[in-house]
Protein backbone atom coordinates (compact mmCIF):
# COMPACT_ATOMS: atom_id res chain seq x y z
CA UNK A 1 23.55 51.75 55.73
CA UNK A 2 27.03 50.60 55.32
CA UNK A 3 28.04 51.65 59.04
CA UNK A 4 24.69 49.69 59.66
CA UNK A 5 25.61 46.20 57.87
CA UNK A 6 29.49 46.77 59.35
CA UNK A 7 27.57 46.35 62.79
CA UNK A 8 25.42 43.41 62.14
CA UNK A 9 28.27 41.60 60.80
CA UNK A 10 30.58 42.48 63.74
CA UNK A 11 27.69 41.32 66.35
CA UNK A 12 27.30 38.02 64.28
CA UNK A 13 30.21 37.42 64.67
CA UNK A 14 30.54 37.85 68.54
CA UNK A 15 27.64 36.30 69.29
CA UNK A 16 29.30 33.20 67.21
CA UNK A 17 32.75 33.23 69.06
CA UNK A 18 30.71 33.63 72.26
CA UNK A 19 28.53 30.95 72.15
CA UNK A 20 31.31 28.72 70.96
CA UNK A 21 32.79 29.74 74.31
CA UNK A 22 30.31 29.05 76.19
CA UNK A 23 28.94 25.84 74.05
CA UNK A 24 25.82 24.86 76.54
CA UNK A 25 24.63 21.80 75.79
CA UNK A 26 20.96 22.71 76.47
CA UNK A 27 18.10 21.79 74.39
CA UNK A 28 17.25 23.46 71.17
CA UNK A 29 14.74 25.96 72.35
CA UNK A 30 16.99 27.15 75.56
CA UNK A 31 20.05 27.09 72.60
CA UNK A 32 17.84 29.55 70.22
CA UNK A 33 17.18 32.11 74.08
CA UNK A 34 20.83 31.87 74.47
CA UNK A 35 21.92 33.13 70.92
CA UNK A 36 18.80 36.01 70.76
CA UNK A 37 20.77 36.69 74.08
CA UNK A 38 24.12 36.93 72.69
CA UNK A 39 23.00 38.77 69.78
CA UNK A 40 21.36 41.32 71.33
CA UNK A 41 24.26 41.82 74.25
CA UNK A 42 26.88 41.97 71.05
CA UNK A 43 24.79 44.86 69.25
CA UNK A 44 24.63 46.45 72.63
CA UNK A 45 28.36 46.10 72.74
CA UNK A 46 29.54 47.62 68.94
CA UNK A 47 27.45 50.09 69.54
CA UNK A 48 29.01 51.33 72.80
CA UNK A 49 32.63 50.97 70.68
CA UNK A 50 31.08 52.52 68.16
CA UNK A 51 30.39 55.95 70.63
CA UNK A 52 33.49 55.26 72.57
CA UNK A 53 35.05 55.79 69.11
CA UNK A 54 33.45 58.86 68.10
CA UNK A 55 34.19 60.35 71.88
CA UNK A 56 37.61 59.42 71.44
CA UNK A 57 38.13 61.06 68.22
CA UNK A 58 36.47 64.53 69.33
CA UNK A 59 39.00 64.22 72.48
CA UNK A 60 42.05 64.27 70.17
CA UNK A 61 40.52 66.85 68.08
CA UNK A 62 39.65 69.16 70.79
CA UNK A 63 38.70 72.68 70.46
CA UNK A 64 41.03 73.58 67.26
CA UNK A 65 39.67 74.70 64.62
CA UNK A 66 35.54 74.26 64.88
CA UNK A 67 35.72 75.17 61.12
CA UNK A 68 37.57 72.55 59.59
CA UNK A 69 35.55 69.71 58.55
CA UNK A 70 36.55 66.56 59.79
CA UNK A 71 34.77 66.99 63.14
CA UNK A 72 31.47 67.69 61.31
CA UNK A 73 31.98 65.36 58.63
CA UNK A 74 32.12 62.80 62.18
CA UNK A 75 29.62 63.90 63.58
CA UNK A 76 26.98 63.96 60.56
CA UNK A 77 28.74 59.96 59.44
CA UNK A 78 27.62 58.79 62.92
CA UNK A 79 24.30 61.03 63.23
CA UNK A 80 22.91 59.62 60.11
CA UNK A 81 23.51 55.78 61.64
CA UNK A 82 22.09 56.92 64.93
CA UNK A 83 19.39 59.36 64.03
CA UNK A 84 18.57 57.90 61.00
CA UNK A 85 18.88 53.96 60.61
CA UNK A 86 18.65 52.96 64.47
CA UNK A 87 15.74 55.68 65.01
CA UNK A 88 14.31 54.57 61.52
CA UNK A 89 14.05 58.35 60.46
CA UNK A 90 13.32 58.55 56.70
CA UNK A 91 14.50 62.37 55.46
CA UNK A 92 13.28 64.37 52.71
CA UNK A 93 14.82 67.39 51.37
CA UNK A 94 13.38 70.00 49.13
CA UNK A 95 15.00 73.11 47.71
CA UNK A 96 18.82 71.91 47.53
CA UNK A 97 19.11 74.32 44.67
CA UNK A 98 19.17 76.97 47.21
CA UNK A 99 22.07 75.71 49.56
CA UNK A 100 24.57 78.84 49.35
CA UNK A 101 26.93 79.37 47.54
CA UNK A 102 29.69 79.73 50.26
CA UNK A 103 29.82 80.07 53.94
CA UNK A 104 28.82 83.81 55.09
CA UNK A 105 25.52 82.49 55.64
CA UNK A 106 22.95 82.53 58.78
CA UNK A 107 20.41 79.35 58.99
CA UNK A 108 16.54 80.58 60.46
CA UNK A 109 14.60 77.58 61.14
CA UNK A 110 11.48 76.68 63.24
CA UNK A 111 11.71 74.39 66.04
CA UNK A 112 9.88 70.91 66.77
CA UNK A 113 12.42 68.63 68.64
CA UNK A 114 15.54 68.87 70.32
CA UNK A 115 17.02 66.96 66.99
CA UNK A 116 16.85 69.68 64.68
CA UNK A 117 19.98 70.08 64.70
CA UNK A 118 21.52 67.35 64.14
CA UNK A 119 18.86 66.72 60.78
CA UNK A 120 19.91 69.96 59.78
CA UNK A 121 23.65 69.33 60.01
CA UNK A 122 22.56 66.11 57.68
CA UNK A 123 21.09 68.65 55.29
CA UNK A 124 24.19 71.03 55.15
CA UNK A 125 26.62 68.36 55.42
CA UNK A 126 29.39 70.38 53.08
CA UNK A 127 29.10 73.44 55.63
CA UNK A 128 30.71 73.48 59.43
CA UNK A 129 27.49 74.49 60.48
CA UNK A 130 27.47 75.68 64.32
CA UNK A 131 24.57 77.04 66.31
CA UNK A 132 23.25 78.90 69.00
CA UNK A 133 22.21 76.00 71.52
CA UNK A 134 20.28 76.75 74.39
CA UNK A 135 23.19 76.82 77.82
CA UNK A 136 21.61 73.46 79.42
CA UNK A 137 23.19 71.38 76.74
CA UNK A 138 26.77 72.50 77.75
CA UNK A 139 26.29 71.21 81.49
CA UNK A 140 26.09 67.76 79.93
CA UNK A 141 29.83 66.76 79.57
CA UNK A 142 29.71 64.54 76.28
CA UNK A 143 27.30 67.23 74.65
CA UNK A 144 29.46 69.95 75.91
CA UNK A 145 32.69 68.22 74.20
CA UNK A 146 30.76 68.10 70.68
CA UNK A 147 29.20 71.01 70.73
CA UNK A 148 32.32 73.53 71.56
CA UNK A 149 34.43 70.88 69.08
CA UNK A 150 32.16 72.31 66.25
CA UNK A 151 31.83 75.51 67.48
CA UNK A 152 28.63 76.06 68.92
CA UNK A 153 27.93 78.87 71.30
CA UNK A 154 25.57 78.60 74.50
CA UNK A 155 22.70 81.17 75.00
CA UNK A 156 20.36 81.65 78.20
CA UNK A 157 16.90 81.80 77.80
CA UNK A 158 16.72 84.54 79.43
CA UNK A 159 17.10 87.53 77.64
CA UNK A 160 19.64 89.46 79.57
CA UNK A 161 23.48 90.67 78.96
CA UNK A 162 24.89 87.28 78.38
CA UNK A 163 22.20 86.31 75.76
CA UNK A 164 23.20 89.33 73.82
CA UNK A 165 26.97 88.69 74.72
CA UNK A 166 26.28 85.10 72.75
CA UNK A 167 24.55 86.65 69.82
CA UNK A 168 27.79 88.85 69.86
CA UNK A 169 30.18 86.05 69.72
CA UNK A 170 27.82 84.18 66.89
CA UNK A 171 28.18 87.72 64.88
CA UNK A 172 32.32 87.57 65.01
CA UNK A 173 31.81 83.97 64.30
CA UNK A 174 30.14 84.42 61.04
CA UNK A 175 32.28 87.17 59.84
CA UNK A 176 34.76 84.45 60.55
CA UNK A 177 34.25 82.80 58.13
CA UNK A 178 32.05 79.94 60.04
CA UNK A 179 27.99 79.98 59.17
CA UNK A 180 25.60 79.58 62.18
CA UNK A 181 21.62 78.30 62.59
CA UNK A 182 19.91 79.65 65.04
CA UNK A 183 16.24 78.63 66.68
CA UNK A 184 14.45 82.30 66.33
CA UNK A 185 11.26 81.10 68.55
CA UNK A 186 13.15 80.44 71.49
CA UNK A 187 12.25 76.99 72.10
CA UNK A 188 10.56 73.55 70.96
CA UNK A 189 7.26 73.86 69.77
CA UNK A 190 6.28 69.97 69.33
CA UNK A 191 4.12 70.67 66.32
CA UNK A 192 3.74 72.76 63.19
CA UNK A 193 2.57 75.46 65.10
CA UNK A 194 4.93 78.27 65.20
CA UNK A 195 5.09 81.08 67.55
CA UNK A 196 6.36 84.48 66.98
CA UNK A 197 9.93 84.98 66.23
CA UNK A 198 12.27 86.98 68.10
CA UNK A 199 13.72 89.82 66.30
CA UNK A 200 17.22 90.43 67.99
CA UNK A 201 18.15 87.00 66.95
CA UNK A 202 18.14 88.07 63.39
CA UNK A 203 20.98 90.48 63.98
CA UNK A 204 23.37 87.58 63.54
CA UNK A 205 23.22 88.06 59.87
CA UNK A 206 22.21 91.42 59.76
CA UNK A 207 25.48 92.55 61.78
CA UNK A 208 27.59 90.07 60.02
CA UNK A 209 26.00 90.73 56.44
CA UNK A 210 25.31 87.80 55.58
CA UNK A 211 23.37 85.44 53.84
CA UNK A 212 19.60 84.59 55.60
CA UNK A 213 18.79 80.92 54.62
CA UNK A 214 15.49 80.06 55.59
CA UNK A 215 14.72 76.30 56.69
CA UNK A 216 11.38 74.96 57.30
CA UNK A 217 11.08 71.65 59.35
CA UNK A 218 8.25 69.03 59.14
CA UNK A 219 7.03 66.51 60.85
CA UNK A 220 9.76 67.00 63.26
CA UNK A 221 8.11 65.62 66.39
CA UNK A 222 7.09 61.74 64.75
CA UNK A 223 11.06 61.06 65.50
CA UNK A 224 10.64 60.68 68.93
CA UNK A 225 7.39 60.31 69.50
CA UNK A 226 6.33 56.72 71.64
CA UNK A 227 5.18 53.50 70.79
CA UNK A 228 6.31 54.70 66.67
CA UNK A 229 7.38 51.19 64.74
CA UNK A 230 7.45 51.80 61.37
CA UNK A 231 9.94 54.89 59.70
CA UNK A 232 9.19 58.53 60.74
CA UNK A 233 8.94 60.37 57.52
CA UNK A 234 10.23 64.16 58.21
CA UNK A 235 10.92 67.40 55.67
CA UNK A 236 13.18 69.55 55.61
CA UNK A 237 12.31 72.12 53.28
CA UNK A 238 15.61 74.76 52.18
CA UNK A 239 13.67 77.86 51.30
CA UNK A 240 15.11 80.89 49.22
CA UNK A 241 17.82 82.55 50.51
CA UNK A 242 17.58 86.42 51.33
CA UNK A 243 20.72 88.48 50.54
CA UNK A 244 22.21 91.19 52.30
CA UNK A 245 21.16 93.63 49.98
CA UNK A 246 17.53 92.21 50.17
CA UNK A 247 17.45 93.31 53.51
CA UNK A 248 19.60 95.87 53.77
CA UNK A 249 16.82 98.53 54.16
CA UNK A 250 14.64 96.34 56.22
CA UNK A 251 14.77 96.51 59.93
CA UNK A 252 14.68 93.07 62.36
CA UNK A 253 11.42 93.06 63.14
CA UNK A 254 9.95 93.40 59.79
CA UNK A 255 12.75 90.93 58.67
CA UNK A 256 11.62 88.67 61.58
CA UNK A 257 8.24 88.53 59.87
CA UNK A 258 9.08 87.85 56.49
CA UNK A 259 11.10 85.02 58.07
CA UNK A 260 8.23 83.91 60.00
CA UNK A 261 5.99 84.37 56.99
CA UNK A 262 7.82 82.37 54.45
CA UNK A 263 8.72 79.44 56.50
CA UNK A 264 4.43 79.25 58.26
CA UNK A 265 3.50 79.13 54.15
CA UNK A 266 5.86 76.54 53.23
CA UNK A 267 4.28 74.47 56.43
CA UNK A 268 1.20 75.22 55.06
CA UNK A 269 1.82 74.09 51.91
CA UNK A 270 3.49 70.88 53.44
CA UNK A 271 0.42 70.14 55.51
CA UNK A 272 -1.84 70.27 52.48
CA UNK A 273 0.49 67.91 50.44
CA UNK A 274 0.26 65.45 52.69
């Protein structure tokens, strides 16, 4: 909201140093078309500096270090203006009790809109969350550059070698010392319909022992949908976490399910609160 106010002020004040510039002497309706004008093309403007800022930063930071914080803590300061206050994205969370403890933990979540992430990140904002993000992303240049600066790792959808090479590399990134989240249907579902899980994506905690933290998302796809005015209310629900020695004897599938399980009851339970 501050970032927000900083922005309005800043545009004011363009659009008053440009009209005093440009001082038409027009009549007062044509005068009022003229400032709307101005206004609009100087939000436009801090806005664009506002991204060319954040790119900028992320260029000097590079690739070093996708655990230390002060890419994340950049990326969830400007997210939350974005996302939140120019999308008009109202977010509640339940269950912050059961944020971990530390960082040798795996996030499971389902999967509405290609924003999940970045309203998870909001959620875990004292972690350097990563994830596995589908391999399109990366061939976008300015998506690429945030998403290797925080350390997330591309996957095909296509479950071959270099799928398997990814969950690899997420596994060694986790015992790293760096917690993931990872999508375990596969892809966007657009509702609260979930669809089965896949079970080799849960040996990115099982491998690296850690810490399963179930996340349920709600309401997901009202952030983008068209012709919205009004805020999109959204939940995102941190469910309790399941331990390596909870699962120790369990195998992926039947971990997969429980997964699956918990997180379809808590949308459930959502759905009827409503």
């Amino acid at each position: 909201m501050i970032l927000f106010l900083i922005h309005i002020l800043l545009s004011v004040l363009l659009t008053y140093f440009s009209y005093d510039l440009i001082n038409p002497s027009f009549n007062p309706w044509i005068n009022l078309l003229i400032i709307l004008g101005l206004l609009i093309g100087s939000i436009i403007i801090v806005a664009l500096l506002a991204i060319l800022f954040f790119i900028i930063s992320f260029l000097i930071a590079g690739k070093r270090n996708p655990k230390g914080m002060f890419k994340h803590h950049l990326m969830v300061f400007y997210s939350r203006y974005f996302f939140n206050i120019i999308f008009r994205v109202k977010v509640k969370v339940i269950g912050k009790e059961n944020l971990p403890k530390d960082n040798n933990f795996v996030i499971y979540s389902n999967h509405i809109e290609y924003t999940d992430p970045i309203y998870i990140k909001q959620v875990f904002n004292r972690y350097p969350v990563a994830f596995i993000s589908k391999e399109s992303l990366f061939k976008i240049p300015i998506a690429r550059m945030v998403l290797e600066g925080i350390g997330c790792i591309p996957i095909s959808r296509v479950a071959d070698r270099s799928a398997l090479n990814s969950i690899v590399e997420g596994i060694k990134t986790v015992k790293n010392g760096q917690p993931m989240g990872i999508f375990p249907e596969g892809k966007r579902t657009y509702s609260h319909q979930m669809i089965e899980f896949k079970s080799g994506s849960f040996k990115l905690a099982t491998k690296a022992k850690a810490t399963i933290i179930p996340v349920c998302l709600y309401n997901m796809h009202e952030t983008l949908r068209k012709g919205r005015i009004g805020f999109a209310k959204v939940t995102i629900a941190i469910l309790p976490s399941i331990t390596e020695e909870m699962y120790r004897d369990m195998d992926t599938t039947d971990l997969s399910v429980k997964v699956h399980v918990m997180i379809d009851q808590c949308l459930t339970d959502l759905q009827k609160n409503q």
